[in-house]
PDB file of N, CA and C in Angstrom:
ATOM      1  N   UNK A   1     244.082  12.837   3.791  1.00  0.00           N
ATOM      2  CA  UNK A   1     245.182  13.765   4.020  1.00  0.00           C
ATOM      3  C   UNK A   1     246.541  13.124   3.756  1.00  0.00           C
ATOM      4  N   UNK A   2     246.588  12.138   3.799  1.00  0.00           N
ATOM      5  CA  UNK A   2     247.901  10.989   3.626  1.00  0.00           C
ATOM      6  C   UNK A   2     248.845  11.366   2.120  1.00  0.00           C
ATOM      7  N   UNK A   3     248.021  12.129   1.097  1.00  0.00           N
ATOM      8  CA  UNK A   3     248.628  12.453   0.032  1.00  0.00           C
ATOM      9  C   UNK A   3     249.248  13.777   0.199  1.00  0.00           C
ATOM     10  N   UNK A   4     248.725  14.845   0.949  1.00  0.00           N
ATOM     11  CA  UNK A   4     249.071  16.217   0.703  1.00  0.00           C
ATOM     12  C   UNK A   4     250.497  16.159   2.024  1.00  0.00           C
ATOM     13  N   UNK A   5     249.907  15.317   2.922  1.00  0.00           N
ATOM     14  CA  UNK A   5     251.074  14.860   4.218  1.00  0.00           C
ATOM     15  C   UNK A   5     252.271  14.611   3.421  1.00  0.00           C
ATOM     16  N   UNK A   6     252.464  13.704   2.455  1.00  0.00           N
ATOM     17  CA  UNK A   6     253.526  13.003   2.127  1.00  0.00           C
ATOM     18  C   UNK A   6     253.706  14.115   0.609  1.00  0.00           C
ATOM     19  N   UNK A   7     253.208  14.919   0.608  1.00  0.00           N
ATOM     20  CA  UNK A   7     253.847  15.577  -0.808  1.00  0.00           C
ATOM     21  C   UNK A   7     254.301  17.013   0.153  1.00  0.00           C
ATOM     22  N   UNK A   8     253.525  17.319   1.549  1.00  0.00           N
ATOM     23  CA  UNK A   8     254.345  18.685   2.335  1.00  0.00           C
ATOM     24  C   UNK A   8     256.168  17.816   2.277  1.00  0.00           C
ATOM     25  N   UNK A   9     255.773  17.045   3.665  1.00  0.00           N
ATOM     26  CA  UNK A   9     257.060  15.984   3.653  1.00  0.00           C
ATOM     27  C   UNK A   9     258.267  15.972   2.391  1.00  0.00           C
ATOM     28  N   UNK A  10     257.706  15.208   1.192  1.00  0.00           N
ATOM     29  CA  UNK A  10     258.768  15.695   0.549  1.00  0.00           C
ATOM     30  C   UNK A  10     259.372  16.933  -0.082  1.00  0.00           C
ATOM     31  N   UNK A  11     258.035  18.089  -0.118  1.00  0.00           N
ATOM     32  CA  UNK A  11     258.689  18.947  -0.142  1.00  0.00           C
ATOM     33  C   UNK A  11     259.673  20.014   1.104  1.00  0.00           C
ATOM     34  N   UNK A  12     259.435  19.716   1.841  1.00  0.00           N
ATOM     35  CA  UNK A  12     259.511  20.479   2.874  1.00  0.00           C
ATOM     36  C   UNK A  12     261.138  19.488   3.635  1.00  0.00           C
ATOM     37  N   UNK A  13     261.189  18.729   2.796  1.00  0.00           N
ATOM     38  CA  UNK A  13     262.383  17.837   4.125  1.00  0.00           C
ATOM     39  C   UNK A  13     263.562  18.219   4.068  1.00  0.00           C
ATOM     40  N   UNK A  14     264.257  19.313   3.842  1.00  0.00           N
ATOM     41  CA  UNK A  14     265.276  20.077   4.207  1.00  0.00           C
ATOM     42  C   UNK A  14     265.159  20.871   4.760  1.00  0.00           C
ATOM     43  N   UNK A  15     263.450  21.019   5.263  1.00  0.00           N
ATOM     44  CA  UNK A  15     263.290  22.015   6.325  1.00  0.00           C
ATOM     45  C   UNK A  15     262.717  21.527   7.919  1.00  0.00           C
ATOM     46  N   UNK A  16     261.815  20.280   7.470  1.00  0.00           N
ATOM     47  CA  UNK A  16     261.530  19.736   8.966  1.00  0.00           C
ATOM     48  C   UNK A  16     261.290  18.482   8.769  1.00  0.00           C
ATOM     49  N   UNK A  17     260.771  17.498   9.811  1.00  0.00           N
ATOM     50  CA  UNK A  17     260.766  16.174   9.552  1.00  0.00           C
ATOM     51  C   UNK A  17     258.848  16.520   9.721  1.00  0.00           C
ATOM     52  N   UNK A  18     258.516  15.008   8.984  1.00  0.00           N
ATOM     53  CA  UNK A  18     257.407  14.979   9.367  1.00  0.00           C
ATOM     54  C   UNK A  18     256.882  13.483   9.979  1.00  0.00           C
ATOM     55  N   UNK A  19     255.807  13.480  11.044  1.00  0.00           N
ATOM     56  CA  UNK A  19     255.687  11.988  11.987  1.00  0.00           C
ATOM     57  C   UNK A  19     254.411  12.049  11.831  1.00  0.00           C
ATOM     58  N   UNK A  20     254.179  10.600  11.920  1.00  0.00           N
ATOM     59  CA  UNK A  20     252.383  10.076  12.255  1.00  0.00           C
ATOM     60  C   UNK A  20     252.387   9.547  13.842  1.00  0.00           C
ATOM     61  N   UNK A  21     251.433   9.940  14.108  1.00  0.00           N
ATOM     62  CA  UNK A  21     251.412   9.316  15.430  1.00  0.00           C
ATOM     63  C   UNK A  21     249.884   8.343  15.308  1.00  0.00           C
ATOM     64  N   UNK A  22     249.886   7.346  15.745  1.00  0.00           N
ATOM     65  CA  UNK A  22     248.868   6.368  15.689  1.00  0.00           C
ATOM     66  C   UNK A  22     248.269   6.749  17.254  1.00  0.00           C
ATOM     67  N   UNK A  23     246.857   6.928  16.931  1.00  0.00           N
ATOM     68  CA  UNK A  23     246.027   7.828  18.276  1.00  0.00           C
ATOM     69  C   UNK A  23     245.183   6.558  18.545  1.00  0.00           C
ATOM     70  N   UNK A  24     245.433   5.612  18.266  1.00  0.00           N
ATOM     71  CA  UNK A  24     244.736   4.050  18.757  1.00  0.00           C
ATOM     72  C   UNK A  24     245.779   3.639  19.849  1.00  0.00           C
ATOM     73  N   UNK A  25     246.868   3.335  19.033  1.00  0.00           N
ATOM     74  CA  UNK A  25     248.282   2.704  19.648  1.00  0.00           C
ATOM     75  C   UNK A  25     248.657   3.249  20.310  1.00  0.00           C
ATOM     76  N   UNK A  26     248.902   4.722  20.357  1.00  0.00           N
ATOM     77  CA  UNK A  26     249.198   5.776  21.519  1.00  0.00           C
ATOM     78  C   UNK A  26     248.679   6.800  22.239  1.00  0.00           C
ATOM     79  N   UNK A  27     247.377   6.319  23.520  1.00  0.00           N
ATOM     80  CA  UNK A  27     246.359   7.297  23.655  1.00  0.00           C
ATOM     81  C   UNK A  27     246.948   7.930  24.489  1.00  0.00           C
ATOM     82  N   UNK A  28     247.976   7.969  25.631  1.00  0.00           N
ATOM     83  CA  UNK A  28     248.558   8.451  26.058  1.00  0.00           C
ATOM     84  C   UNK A  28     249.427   9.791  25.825  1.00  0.00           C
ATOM     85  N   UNK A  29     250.217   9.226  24.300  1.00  0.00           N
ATOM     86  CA  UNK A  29     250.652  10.745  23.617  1.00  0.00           C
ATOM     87  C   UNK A  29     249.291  11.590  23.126  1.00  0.00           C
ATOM     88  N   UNK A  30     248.228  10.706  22.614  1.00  0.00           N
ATOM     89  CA  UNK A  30     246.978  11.458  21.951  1.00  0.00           C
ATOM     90  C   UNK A  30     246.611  12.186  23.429  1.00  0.00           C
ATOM     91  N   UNK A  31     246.684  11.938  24.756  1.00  0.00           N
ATOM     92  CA  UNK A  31     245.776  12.494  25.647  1.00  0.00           C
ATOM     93  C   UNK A  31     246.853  13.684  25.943  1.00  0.00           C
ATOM     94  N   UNK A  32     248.213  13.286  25.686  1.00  0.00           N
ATOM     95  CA  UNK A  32     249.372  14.938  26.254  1.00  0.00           C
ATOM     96  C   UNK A  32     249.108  15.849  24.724  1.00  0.00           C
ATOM     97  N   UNK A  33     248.850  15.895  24.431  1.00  0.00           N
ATOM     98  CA  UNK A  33     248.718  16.670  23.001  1.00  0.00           C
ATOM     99  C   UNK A  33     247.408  17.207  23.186  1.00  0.00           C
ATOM    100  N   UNK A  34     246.371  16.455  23.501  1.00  0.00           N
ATOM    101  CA  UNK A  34     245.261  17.116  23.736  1.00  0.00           C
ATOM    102  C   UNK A  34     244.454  17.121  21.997  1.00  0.00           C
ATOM    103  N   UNK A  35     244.660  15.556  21.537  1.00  0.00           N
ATOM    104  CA  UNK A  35     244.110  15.550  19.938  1.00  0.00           C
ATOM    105  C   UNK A  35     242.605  15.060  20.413  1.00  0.00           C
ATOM    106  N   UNK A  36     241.897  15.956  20.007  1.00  0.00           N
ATOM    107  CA  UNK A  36     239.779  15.884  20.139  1.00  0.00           C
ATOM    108  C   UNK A  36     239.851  15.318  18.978  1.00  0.00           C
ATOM    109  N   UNK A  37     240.593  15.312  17.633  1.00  0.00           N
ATOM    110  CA  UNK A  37     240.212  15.056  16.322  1.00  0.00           C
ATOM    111  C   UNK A  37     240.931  14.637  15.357  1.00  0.00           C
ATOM    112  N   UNK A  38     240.599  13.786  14.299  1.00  0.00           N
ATOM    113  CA  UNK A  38     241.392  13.727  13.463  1.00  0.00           C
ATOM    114  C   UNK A  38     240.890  14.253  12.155  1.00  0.00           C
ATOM    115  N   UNK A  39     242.054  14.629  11.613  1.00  0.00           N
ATOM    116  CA  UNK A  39     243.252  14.638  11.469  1.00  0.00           C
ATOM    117  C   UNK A  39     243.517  16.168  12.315  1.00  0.00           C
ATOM    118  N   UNK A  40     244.989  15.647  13.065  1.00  0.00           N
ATOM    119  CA  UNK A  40     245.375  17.131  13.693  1.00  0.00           C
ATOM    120  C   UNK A  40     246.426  17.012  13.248  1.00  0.00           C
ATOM    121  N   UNK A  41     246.939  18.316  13.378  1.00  0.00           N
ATOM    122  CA  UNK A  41     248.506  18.552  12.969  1.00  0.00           C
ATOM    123  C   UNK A  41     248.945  19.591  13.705  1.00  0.00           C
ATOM    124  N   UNK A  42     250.166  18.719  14.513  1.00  0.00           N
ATOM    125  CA  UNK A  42     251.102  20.031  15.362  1.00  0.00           C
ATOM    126  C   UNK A  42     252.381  20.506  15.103  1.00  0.00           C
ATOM    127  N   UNK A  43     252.605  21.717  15.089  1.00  0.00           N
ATOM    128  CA  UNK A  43     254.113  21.896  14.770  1.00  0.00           C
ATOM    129  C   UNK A  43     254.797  22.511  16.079  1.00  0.00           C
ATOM    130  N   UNK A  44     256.036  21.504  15.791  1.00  0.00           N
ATOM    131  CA  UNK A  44     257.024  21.887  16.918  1.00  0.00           C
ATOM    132  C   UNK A  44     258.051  22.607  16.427  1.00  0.00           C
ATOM    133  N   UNK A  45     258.579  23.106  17.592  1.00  0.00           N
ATOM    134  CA  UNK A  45     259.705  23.633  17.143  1.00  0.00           C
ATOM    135  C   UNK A  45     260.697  23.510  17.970  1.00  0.00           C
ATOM    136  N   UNK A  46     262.056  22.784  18.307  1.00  0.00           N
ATOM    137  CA  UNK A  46     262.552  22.579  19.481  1.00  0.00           C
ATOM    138  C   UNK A  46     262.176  21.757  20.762  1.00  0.00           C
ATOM    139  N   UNK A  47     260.915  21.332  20.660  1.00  0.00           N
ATOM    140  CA  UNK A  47     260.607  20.742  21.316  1.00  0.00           C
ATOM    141  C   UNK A  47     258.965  21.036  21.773  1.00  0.00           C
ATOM    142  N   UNK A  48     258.566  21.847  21.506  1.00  0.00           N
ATOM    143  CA  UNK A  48     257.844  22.758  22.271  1.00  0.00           C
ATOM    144  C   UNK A  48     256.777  22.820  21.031  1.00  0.00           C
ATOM    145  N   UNK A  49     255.231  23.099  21.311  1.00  0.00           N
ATOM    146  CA  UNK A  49     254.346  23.099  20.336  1.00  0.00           C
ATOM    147  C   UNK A  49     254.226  24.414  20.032  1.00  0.00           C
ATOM    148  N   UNK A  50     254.090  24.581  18.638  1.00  0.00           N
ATOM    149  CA  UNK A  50     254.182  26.118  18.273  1.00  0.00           C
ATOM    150  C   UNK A  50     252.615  26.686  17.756  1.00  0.00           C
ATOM    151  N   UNK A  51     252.207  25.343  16.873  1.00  0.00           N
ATOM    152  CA  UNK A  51     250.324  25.247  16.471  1.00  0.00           C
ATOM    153  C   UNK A  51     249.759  23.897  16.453  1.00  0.00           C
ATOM    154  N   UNK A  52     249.082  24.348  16.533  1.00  0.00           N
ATOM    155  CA  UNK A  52     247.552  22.670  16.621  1.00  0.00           C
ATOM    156  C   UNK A  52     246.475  23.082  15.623  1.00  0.00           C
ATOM    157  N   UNK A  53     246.537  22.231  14.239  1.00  0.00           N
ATOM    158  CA  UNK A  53     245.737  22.710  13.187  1.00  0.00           C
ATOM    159  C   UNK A  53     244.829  21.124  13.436  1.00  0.00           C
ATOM    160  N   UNK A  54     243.444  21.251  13.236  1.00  0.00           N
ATOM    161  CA  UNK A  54     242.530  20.459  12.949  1.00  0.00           C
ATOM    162  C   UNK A  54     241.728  20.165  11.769  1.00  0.00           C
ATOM    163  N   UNK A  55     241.697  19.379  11.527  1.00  0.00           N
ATOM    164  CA  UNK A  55     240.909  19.014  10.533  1.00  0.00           C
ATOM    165  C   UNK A  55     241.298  18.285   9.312  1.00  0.00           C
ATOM    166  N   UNK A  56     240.480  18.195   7.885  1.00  0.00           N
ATOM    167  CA  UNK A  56     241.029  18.469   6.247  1.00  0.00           C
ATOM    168  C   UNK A  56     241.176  19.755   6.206  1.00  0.00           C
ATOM    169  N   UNK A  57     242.467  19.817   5.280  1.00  0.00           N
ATOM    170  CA  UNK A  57     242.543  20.564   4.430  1.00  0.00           C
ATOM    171  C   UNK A  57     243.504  20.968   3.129  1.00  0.00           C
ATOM    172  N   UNK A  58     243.082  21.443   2.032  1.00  0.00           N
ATOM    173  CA  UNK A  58     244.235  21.329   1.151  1.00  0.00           C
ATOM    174  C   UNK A  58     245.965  21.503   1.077  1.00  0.00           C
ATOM    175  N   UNK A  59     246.301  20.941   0.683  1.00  0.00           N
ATOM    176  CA  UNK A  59     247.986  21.781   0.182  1.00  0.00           C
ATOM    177  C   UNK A  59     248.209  22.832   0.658  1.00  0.00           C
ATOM    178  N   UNK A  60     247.583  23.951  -0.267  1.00  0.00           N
ATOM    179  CA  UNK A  60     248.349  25.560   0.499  1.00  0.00           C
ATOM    180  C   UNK A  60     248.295  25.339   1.462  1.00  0.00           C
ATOM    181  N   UNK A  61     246.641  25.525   1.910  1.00  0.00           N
ATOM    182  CA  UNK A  61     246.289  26.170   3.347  1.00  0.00           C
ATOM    183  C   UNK A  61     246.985  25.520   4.116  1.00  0.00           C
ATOM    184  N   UNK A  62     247.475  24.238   4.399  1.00  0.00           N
ATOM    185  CA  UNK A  62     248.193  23.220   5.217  1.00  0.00           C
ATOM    186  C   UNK A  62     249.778  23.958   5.602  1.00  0.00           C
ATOM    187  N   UNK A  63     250.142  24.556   4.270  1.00  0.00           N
ATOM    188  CA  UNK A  63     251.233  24.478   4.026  1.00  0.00           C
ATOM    189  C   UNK A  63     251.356  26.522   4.324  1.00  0.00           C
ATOM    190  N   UNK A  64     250.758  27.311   4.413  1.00  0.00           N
ATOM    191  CA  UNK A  64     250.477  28.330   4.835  1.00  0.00           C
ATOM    192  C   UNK A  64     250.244  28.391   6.134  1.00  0.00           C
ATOM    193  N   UNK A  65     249.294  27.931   6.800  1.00  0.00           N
ATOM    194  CA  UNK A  65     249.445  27.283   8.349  1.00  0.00           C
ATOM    195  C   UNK A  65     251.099  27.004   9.121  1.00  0.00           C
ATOM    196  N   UNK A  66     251.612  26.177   8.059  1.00  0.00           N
ATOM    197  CA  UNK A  66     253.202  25.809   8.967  1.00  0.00           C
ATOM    198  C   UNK A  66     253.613  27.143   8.722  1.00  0.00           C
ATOM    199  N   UNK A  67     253.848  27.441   7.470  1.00  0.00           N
ATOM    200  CA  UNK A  67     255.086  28.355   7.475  1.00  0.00           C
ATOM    201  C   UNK A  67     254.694  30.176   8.192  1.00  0.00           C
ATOM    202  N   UNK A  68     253.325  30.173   8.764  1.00  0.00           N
ATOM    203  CA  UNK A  68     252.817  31.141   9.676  1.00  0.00           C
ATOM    204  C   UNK A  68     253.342  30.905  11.468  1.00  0.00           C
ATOM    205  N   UNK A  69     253.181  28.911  11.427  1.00  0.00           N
ATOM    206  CA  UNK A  69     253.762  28.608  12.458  1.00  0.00           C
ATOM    207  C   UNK A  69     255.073  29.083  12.428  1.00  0.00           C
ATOM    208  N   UNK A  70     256.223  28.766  11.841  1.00  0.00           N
ATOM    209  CA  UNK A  70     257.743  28.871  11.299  1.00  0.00           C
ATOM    210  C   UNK A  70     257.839  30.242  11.752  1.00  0.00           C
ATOM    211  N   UNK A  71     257.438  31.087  11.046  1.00  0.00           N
ATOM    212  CA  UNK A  71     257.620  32.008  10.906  1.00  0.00           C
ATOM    213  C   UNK A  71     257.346  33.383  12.129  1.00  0.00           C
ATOM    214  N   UNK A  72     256.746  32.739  13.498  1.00  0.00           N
ATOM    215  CA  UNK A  72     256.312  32.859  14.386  1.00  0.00           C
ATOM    216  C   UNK A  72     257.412  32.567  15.522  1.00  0.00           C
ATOM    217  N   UNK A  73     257.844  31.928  15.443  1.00  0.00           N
ATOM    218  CA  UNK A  73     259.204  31.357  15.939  1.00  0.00           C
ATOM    219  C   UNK A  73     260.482  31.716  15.720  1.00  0.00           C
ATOM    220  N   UNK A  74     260.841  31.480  14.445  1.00  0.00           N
ATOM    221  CA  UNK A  74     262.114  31.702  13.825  1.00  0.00           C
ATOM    222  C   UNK A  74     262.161  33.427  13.251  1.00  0.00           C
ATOM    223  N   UNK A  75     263.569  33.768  13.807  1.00  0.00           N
ATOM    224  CA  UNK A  75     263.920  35.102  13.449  1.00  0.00           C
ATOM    225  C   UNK A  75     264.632  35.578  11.540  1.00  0.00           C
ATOM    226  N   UNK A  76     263.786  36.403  11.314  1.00  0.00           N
ATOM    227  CA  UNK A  76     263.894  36.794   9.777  1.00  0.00           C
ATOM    228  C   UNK A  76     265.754  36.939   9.699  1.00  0.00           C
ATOM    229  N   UNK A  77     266.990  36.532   9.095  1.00  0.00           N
ATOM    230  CA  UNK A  77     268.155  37.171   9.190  1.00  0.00           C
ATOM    231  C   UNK A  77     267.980  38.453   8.833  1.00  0.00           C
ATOM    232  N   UNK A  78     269.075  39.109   9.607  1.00  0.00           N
ATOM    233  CA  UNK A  78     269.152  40.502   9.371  1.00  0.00           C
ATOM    234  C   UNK A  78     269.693  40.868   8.079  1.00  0.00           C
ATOM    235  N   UNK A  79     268.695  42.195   7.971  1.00  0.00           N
ATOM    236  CA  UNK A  79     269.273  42.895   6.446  1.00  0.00           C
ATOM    237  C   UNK A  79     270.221  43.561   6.364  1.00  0.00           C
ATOM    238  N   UNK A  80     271.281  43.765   5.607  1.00  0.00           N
ATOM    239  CA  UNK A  80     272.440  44.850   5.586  1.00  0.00           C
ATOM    240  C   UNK A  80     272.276  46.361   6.389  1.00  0.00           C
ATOM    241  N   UNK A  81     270.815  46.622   5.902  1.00  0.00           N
ATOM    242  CA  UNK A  81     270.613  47.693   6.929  1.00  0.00           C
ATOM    243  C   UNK A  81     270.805  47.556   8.295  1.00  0.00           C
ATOM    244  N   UNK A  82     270.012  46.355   8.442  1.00  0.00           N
ATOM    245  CA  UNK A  82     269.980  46.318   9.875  1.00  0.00           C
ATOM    246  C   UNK A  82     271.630  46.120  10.800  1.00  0.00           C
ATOM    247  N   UNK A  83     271.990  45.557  10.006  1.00  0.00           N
ATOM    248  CA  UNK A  83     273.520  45.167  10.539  1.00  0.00           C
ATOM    249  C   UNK A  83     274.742  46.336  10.479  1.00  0.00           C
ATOM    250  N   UNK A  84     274.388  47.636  10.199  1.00  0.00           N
ATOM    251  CA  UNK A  84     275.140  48.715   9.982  1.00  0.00           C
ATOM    252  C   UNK A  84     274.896  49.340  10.895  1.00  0.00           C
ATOM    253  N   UNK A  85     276.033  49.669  12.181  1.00  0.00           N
ATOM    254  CA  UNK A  85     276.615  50.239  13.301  1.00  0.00           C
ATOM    255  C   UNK A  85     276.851  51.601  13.273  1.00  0.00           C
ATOM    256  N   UNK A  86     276.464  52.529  12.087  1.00  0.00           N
ATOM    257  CA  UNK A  86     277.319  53.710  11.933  1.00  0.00           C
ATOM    258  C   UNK A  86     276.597  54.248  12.410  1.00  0.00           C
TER     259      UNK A  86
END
């Protein structure tokens, strides 16, 4: 997963950061997260976990996953319609 990780990452880095967490070195964060598996992947948002994806898996789907997370969270801007008072 280390290739599709680092090609979301650069694509994606004007939109979020991306971290490894070492689940040897840190079982403590691995036990507050609640990781059964690797590879997991969580997205935050603010602080706060928004999804917990497990497993392999390709590019899109990886990358369809976040932006379902994202998009779950974050509010669409309003359309001209919507912003008209009359």
């Amino acid at each position: 997963m280390r290739p599709v990780v680092s090609q979301i990452a650069l694509a994606y880095r004007d939109v979020f950061g991306v971290a490894k967490l070492d689940v040897i070195l840190y079982p403590n964060k691995t036990a507050e997260y609640h990781v059964r598996g690797t590879p997991t992947f969580i997205l935050f948002y603010k602080g706060k976990i928004v999804t917990t994806m497990v497993g392999a898996m390709p590019f899109k789907t990886l990358v369809d996953r976040i932006n379902a997370g994202l998009m779950s969270v974050i509010q669409p801007p309003l359309t001209e319609e919507q912003t008209d008072t009359e």
